[in-house]
N, C-alpha and C. Protein backbone atom coordinates (compact mmCIF):
# COMPACT_ATOMS: atom_id res chain seq x y z
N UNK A 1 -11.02 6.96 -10.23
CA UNK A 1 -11.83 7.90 -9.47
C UNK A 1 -11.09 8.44 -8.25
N UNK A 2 -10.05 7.74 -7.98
CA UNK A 2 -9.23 8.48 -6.79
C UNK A 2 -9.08 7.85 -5.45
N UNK A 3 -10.11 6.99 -5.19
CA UNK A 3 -10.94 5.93 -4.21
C UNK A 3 -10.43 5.14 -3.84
N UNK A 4 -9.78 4.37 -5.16
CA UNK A 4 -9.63 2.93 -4.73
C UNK A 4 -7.94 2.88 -4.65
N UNK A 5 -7.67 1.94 -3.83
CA UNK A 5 -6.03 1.29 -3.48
C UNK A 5 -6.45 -0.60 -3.54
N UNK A 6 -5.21 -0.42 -4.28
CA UNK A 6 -4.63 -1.56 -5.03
C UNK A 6 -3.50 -2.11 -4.61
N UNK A 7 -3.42 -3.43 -3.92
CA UNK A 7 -1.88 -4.06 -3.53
C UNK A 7 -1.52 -5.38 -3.97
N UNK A 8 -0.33 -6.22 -4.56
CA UNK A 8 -0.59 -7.02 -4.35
C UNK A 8 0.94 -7.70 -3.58
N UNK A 9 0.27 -9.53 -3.08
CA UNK A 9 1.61 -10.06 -2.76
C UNK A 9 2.36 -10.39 -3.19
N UNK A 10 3.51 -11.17 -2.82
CA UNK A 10 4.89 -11.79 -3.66
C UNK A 10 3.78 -13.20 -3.50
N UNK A 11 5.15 -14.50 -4.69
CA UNK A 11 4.49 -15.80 -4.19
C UNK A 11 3.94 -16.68 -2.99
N UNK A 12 4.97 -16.01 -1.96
CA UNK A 12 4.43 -16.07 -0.80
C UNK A 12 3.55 -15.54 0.48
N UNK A 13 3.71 -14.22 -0.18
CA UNK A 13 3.02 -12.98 1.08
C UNK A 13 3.50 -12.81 1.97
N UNK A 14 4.97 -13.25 2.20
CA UNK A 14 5.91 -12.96 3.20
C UNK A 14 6.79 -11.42 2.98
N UNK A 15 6.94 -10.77 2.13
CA UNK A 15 7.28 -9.50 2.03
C UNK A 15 6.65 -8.45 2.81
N UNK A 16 7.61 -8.10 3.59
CA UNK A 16 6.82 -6.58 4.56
C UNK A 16 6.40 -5.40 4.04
N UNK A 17 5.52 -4.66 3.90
CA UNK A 17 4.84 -3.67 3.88
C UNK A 17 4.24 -2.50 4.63
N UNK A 18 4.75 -1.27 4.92
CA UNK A 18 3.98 -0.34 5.30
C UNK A 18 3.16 0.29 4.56
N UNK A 19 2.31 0.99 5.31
CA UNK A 19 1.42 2.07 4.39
C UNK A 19 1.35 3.44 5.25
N UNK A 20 1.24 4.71 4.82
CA UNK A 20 0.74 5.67 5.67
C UNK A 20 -0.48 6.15 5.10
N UNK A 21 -1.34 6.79 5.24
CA UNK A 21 -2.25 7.56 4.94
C UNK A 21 -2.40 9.34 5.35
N UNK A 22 -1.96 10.19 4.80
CA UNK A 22 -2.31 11.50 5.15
C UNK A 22 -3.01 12.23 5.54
N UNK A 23 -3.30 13.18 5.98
CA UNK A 23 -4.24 13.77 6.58
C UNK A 23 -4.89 14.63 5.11
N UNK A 24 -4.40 14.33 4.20
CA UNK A 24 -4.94 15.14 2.90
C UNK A 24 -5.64 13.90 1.88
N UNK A 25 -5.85 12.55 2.57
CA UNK A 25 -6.16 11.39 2.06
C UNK A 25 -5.14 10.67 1.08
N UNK A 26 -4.13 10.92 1.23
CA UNK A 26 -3.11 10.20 0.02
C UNK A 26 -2.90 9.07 0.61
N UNK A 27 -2.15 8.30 -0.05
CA UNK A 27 -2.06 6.37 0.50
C UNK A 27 -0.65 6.35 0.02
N UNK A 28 0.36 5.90 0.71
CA UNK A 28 1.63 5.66 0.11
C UNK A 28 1.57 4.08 0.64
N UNK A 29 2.04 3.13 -0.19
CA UNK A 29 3.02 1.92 0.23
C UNK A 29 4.11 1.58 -0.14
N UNK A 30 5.00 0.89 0.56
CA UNK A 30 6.48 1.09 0.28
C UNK A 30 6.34 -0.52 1.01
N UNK A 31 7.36 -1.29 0.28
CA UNK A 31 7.87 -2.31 0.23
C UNK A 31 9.43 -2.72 -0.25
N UNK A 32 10.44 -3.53 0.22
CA UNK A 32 11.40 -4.19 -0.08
C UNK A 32 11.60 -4.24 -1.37
């Protein structure tokens, strides 16, 4: 539906992550 964002962690949840969000509603995440 367009709505929903989905992430998940490594075994530990120690991996860094940004996210931005747009002013046009898009979601980017970028990780290692």
């Amino acid at each position: 539906d367009g709505k929903t964002v989905g992430a998940c962690l490594d075994r530990n949840g120690l991996r860094p992550a940004r996210y931005w969000r747009t002013v046009d509603d898009m979601v980017y995440v970028a990780s290692e």
